[in-house]
Structures are given as C-alpha cells and as structure tokens.
N, C-alpha and C. Protein backbone atom coordinates (compact mmCIF):
# COMPACT_ATOMS: atom_id res chain seq x y z
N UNK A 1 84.40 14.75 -16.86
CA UNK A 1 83.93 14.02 -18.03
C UNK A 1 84.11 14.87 -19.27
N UNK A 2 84.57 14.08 -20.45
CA UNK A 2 84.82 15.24 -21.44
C UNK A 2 83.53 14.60 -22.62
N UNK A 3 82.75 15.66 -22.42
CA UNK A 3 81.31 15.73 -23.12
C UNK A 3 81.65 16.51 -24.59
N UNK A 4 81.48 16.14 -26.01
CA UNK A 4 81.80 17.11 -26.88
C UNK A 4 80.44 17.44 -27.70
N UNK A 5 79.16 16.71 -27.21
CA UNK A 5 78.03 17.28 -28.20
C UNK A 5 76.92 16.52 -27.36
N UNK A 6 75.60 17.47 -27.42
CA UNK A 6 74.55 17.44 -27.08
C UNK A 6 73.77 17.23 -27.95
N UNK A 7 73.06 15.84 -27.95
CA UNK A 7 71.63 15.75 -29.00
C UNK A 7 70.20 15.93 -27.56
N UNK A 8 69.84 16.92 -28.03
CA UNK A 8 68.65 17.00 -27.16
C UNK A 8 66.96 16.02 -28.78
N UNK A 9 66.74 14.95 -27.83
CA UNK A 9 65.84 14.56 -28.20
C UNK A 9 65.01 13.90 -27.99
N UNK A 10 63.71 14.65 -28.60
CA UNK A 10 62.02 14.88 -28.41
C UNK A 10 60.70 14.52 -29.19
N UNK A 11 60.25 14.11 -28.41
CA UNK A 11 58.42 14.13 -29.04
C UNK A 11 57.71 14.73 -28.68
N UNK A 12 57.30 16.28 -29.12
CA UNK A 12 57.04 17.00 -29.04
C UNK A 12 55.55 17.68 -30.23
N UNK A 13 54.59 16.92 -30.04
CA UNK A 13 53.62 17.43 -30.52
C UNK A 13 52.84 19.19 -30.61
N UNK A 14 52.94 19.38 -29.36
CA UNK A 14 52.78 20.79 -28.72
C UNK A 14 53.98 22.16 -28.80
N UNK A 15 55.10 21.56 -28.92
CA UNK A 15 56.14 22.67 -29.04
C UNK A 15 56.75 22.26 -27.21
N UNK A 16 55.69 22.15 -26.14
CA UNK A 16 56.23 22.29 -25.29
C UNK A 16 57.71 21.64 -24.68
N UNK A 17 57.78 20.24 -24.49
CA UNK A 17 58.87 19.51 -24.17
C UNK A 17 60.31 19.94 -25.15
N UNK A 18 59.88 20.37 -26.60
CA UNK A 18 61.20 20.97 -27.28
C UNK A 18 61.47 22.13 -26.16
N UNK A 19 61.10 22.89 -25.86
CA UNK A 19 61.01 24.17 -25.69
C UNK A 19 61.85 23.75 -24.17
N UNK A 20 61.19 23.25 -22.76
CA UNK A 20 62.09 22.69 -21.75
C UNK A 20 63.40 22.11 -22.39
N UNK A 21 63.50 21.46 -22.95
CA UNK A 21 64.71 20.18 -23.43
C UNK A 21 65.66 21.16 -24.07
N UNK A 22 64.88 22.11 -24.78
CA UNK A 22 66.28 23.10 -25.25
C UNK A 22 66.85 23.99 -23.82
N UNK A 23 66.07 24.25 -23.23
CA UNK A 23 66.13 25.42 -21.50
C UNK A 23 67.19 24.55 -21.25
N UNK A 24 66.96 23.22 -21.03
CA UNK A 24 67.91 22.48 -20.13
C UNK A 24 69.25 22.60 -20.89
N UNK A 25 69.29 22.02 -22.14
CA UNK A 25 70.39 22.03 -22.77
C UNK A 25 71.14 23.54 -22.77
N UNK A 26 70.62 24.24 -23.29
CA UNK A 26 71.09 25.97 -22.78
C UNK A 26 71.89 26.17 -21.44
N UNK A 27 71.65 25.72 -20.69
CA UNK A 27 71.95 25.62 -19.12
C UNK A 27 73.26 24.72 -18.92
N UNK A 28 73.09 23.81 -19.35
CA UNK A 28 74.45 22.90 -19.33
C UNK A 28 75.46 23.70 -20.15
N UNK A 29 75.17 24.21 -21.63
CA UNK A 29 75.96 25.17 -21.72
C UNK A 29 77.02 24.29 -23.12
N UNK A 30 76.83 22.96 -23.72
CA UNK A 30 77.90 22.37 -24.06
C UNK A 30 77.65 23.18 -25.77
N UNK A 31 78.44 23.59 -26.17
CA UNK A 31 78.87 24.62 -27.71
C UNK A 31 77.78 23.26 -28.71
N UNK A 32 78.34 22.01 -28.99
CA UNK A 32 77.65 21.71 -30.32
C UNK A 32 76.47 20.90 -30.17
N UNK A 33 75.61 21.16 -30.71
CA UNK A 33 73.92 20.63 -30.21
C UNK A 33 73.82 19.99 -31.41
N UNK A 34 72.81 18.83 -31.06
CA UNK A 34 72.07 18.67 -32.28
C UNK A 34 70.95 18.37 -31.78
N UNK A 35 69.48 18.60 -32.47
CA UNK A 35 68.23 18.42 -32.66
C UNK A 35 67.73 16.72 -33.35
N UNK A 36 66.91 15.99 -32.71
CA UNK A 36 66.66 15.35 -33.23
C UNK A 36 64.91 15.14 -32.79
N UNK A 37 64.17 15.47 -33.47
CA UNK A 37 63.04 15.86 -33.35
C UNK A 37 62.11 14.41 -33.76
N UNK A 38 61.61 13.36 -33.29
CA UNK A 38 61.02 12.34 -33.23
C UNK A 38 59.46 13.09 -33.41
N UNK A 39 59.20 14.12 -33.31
CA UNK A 39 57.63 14.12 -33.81
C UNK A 39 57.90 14.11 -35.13
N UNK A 40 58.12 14.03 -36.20
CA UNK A 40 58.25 13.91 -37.24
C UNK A 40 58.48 12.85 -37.75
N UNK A 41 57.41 12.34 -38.50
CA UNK A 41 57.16 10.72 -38.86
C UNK A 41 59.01 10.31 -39.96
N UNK A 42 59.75 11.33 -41.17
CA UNK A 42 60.63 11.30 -41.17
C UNK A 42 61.62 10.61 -40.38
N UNK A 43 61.79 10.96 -39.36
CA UNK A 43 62.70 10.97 -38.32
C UNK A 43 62.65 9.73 -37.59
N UNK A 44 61.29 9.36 -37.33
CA UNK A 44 61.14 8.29 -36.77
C UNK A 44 60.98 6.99 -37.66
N UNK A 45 61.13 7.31 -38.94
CA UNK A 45 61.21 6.02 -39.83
C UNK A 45 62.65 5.92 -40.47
N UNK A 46 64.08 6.58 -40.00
CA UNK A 46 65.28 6.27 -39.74
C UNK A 46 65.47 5.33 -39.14
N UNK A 47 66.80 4.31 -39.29
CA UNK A 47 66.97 3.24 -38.97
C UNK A 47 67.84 3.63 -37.43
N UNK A 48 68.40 2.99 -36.75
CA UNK A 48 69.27 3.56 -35.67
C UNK A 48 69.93 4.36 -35.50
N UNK A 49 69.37 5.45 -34.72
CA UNK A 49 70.52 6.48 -34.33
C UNK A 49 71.25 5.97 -33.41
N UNK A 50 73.34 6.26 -34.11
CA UNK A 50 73.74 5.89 -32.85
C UNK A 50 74.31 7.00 -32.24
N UNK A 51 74.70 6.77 -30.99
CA UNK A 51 74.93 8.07 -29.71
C UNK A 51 76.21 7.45 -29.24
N UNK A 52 76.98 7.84 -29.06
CA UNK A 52 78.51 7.70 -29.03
C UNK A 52 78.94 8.13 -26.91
N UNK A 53 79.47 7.56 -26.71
CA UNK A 53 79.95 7.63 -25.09
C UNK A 53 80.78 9.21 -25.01
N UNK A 54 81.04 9.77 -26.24
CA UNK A 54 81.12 11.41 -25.74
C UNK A 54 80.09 12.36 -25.66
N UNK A 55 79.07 12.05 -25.39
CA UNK A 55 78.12 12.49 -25.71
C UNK A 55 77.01 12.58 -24.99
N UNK A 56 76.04 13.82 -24.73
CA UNK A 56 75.04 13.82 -22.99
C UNK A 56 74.09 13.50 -24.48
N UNK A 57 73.19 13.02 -23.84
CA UNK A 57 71.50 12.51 -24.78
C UNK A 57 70.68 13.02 -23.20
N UNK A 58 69.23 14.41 -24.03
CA UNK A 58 68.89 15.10 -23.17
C UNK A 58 67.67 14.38 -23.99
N UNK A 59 66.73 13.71 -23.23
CA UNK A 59 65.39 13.05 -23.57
C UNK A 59 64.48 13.16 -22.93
N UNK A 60 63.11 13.86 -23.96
CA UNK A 60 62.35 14.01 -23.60
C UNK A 60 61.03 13.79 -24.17
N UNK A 61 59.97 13.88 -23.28
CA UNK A 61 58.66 13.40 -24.40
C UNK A 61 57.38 13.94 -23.02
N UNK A 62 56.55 14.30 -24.04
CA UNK A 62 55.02 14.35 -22.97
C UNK A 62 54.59 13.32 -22.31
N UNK A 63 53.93 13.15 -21.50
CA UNK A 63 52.93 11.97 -20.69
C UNK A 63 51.60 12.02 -20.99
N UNK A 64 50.91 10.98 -21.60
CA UNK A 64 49.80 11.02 -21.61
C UNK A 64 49.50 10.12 -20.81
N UNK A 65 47.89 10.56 -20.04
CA UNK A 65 47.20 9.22 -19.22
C UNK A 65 48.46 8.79 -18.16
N UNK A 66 49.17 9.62 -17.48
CA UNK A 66 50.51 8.81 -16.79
C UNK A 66 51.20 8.42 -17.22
N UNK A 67 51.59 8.15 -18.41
CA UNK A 67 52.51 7.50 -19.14
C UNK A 67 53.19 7.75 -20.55
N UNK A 68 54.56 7.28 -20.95
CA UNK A 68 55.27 7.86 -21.87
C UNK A 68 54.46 7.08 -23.15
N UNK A 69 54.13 8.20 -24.06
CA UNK A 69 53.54 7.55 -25.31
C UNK A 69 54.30 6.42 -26.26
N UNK A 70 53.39 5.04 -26.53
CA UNK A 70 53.90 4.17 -27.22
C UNK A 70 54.82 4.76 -28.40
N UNK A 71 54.05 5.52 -28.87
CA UNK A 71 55.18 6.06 -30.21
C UNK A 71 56.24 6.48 -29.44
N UNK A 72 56.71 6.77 -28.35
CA UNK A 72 58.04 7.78 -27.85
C UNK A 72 58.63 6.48 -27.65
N UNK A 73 57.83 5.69 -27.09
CA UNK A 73 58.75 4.33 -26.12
C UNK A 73 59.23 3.34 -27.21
N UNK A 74 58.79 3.14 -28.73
CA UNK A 74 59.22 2.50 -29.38
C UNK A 74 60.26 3.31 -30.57
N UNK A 75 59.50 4.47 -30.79
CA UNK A 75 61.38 4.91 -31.28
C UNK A 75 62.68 5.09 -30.33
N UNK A 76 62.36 4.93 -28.87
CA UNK A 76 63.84 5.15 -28.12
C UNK A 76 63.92 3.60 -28.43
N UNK A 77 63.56 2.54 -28.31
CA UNK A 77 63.73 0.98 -28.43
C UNK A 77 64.69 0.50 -29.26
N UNK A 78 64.36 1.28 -30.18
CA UNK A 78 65.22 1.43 -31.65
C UNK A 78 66.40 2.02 -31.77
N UNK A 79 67.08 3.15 -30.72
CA UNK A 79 68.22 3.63 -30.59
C UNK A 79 69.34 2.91 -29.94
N UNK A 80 70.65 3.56 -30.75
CA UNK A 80 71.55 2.77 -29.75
C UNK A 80 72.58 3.15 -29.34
N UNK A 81 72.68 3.31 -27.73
CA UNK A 81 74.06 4.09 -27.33
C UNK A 81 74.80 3.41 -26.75
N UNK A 82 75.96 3.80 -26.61
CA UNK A 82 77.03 3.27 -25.88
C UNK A 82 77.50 3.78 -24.86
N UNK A 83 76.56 3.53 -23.86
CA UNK A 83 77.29 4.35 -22.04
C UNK A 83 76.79 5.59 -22.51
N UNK A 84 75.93 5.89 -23.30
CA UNK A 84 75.87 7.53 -23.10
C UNK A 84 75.16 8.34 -21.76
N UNK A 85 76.03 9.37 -21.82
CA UNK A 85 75.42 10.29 -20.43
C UNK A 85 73.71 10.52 -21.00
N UNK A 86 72.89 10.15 -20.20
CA UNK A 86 71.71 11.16 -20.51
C UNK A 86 70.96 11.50 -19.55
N UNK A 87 70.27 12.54 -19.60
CA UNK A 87 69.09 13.00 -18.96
C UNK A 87 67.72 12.68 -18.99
N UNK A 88 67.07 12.53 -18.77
CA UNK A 88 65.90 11.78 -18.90
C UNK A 88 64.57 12.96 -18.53
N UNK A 89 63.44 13.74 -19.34
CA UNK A 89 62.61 14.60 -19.28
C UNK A 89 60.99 14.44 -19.40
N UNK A 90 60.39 14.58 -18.50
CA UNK A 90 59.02 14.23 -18.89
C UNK A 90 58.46 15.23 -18.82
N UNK A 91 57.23 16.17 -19.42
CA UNK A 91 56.57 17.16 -19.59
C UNK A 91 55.31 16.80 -19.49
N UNK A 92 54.67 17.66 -18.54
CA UNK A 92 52.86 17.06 -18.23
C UNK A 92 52.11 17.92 -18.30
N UNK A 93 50.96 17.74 -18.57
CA UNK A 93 50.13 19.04 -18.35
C UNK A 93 49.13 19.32 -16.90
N UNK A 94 50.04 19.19 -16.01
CA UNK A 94 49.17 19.49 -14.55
C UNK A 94 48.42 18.99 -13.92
N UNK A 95 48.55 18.01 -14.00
CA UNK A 95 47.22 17.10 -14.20
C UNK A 95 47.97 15.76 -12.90
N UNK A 96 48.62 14.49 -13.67
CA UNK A 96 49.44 13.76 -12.92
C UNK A 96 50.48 13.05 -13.87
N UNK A 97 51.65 12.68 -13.62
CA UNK A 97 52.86 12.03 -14.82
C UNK A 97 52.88 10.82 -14.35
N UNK A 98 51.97 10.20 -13.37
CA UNK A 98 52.44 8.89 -12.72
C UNK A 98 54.12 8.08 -13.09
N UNK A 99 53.90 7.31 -13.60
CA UNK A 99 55.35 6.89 -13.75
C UNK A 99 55.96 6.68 -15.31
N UNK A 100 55.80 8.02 -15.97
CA UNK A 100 56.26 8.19 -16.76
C UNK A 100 58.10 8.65 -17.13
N UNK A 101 58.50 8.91 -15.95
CA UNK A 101 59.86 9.47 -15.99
C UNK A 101 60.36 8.05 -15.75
N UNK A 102 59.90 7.31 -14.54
CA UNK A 102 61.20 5.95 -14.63
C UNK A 102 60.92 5.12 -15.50
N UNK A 103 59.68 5.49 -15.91
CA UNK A 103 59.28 4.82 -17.37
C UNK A 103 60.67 4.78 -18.50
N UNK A 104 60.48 6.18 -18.75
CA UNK A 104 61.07 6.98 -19.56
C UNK A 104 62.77 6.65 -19.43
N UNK A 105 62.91 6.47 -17.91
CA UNK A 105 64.62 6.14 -17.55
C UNK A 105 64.28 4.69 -18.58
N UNK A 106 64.08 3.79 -17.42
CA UNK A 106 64.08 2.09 -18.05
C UNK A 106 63.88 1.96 -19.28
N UNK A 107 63.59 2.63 -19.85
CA UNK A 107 63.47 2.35 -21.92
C UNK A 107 64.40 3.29 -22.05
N UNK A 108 65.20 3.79 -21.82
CA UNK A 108 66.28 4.51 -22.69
C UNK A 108 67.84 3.91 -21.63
N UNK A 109 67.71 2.90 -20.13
CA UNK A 109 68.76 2.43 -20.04
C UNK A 109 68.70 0.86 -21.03
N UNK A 110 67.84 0.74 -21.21
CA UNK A 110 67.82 -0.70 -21.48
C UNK A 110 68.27 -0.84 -22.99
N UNK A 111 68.79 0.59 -23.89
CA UNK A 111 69.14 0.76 -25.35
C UNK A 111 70.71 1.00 -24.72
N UNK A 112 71.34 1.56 -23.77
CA UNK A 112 72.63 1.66 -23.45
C UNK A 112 72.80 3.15 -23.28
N UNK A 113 71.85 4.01 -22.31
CA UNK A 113 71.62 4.94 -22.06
C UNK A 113 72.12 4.98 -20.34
N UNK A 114 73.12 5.80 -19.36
CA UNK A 114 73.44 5.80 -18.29
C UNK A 114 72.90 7.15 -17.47
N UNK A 115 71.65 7.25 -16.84
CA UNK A 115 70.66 8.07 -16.95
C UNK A 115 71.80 8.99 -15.49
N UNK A 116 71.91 10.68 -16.06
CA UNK A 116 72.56 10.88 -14.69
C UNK A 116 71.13 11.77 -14.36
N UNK A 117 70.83 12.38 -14.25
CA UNK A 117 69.74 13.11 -14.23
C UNK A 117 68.37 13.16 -14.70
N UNK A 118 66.92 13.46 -13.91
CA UNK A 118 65.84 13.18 -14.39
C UNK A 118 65.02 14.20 -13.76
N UNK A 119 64.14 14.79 -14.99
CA UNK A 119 63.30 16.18 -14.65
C UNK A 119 61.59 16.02 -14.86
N UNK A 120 60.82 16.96 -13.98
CA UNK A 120 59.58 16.54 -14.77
C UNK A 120 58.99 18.11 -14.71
N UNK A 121 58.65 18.71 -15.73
CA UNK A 121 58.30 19.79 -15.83
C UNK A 121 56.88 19.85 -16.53
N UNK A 122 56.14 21.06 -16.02
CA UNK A 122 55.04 21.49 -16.94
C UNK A 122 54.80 22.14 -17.64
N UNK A 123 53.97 21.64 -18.84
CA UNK A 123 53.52 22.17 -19.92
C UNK A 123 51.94 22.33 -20.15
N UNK A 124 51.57 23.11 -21.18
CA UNK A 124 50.29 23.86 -21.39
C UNK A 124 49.62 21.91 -21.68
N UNK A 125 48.49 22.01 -21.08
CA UNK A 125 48.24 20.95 -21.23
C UNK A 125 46.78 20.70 -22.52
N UNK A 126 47.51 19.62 -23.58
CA UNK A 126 46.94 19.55 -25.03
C UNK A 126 45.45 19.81 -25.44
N UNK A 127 44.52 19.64 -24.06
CA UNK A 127 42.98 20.02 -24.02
C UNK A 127 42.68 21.25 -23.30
N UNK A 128 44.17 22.02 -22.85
CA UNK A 128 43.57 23.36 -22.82
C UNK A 128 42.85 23.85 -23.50
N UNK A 129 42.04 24.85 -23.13
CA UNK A 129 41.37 26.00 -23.91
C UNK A 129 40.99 27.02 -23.23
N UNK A 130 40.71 28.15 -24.42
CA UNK A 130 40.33 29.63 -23.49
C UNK A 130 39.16 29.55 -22.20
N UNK A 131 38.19 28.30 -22.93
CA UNK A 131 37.09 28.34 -21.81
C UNK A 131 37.59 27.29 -20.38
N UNK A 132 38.05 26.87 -20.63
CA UNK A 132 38.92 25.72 -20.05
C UNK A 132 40.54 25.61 -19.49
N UNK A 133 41.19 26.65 -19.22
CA UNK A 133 42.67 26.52 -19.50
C UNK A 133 43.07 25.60 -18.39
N UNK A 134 44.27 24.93 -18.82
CA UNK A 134 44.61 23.03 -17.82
C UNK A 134 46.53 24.45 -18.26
N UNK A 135 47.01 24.32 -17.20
CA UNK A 135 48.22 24.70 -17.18
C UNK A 135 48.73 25.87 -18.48
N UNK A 136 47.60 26.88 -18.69
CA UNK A 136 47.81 27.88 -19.68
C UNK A 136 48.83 28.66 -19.68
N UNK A 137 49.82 28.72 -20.73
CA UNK A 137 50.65 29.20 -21.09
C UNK A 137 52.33 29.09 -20.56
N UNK A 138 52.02 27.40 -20.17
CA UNK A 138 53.50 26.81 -19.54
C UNK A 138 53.91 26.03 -20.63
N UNK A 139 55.27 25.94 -20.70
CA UNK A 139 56.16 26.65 -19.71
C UNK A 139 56.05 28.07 -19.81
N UNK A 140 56.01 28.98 -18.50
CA UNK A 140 56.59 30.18 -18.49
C UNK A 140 57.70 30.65 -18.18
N UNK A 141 58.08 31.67 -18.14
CA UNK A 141 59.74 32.52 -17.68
C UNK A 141 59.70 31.28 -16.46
N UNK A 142 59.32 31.56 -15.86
CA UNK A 142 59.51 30.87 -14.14
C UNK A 142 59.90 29.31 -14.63
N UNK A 143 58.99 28.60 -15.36
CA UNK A 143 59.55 27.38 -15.59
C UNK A 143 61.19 27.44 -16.44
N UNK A 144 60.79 27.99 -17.26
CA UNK A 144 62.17 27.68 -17.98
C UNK A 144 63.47 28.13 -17.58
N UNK A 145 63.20 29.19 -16.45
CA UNK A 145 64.54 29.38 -15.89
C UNK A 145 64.89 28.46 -14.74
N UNK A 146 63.76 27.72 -14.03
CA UNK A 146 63.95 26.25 -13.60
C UNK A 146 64.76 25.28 -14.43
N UNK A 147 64.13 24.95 -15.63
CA UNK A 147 65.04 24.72 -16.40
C UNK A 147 66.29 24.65 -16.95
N UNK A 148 66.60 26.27 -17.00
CA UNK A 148 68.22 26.41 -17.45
C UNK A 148 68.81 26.09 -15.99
N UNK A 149 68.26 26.24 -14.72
CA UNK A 149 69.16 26.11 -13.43
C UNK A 149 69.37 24.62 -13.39
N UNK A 150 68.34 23.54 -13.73
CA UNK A 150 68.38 22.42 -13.35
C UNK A 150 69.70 22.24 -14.61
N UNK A 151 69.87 22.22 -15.99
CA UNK A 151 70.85 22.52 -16.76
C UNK A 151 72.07 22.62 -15.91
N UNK A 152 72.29 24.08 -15.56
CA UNK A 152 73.36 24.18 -15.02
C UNK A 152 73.94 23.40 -13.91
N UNK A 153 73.06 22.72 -12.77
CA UNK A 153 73.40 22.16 -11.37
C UNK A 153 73.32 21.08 -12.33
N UNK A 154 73.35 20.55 -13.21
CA UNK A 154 73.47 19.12 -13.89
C UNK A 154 75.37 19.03 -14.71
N UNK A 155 75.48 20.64 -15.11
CA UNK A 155 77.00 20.43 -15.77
C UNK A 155 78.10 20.52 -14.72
N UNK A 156 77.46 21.51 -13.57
CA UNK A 156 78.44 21.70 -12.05
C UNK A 156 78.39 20.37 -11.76
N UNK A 157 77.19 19.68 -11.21
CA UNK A 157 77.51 18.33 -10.47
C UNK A 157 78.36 17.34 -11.22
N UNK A 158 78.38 17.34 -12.30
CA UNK A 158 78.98 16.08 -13.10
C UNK A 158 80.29 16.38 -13.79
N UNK A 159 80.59 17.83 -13.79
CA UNK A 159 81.97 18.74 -14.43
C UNK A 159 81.66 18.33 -15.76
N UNK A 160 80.81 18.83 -16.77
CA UNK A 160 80.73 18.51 -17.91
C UNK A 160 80.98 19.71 -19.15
C-alpha cells in the first residue's frame, strides 16, 4: 500500500491518548504527520476535514463511563474520508472501556473510514489523585513501547 501521510487524530483532554496516538504513529514510522487535535474547541468548529485514500487516519479518544464521548463521536460524524486506512484507539483509565473501541470503529467507518487496526490502551485515569491514584502515571515506558510495537506490527502486516 503506498501510504504518503499520517494524520494522527485526538481528543485528548488529559495529554494521555495524544501521547499513545503519537507512540503508535512513531512505530509505523510514515516521514509526514499531521496533528489534528479535536480537544480544541477551534478545531472542532472547522467545517470537514477531508482525508484522502493515501492516507492512514490514526484515531483516538478517551472513554468515559464505557463509552466514546459525545463530543468525540460527533466531530468524527462530521469528517470525511475516502477508503481511508485507519486505526482506531481508545484510552481508559483502568477501570472498564466497555464498547467504546467498536464504538469508536462504527462512527469513523460509517464517515468512509476502512478500520485496519484497533488498540485499547491505558491512561492515568482523570479522577486520579495522590490520595487516590486510578492508573497513576500511565502511560508508562512499558505502555508506550507497547505502543510503538503495536505501530510497527501494524506497518509490517499491511507493508505500509
């Protein structure tokens, strides 16, 4: 497959899911990236991004309560690709993601998204605290080099 640019993009309140979504993208390895950062009310009051069939779309967003947040699920609604390769990422905080990833697939095939891959990784979870810590200080080394591997066995399997 001849892949020429990576938009890794996120809702990312916490830092965490940027932080996986870039590991992954790192790992695949493809030279021109772009960022498209949906926590940012900016960004999300753009009219359609479109995503072009040369192109992997690495998507990701937190789970709250089991599920992909309305704000994540209605700016992907709004995008529009054509056959694009993507990945599909959910980030949780330790807790449970119930069905937030095929969530997460089915709203980003149903814009013209061709999901080859789907990850669910953990993150520091948003009501941590010092007295309290829920998944403190994830992702760590260990996760994110999960990360760049799942990356890489994603550009080997698909020759990208």
């Amino acid at each position: 497959m001849k892949i020429d640019k990576c938009k890794c993009v996120f809702f990312s309140p916490t830092g965490t899911t940027k932080t996986v979504i870039n590991e992954i993208a790192n790992g695949i390895g493809i030279k021109e990236k772009e960022s498209i950062d949906f926590t940012k009310l900016a960004v999300r009051n753009q009219n359609q991004i479109p995503f072009e069939n040369n192109e992997l779309a690495i998507i990701g967003v937190p789970v709250y309560s089991d599920r992909i947040p309305l704000l994540a699920e209605e700016f992907i609604q709004d995008l529009k690709a054509e056959e694009t390769l993507s990945v599909v990422v959910v980030v949780y905080g330790n807790r449970e993601y119930g069905d937030a990833l095929i969530e997460l697939k089915n709203t980003c095939e149903k814009v013209g998204f061709r999901t080859l891959a789907g990850g669910v990784f953990i993150g520091e979870h948003t009501i941590s605290s010092e007295k309290k810590p829920i998944a403190h200080g994830r992702p760590d080394e260990e996760d994110l080099r999960i990360a760049y591997n799942f990356g890489k066995k994603i550009k080997e399997k698909f020759e990208l």
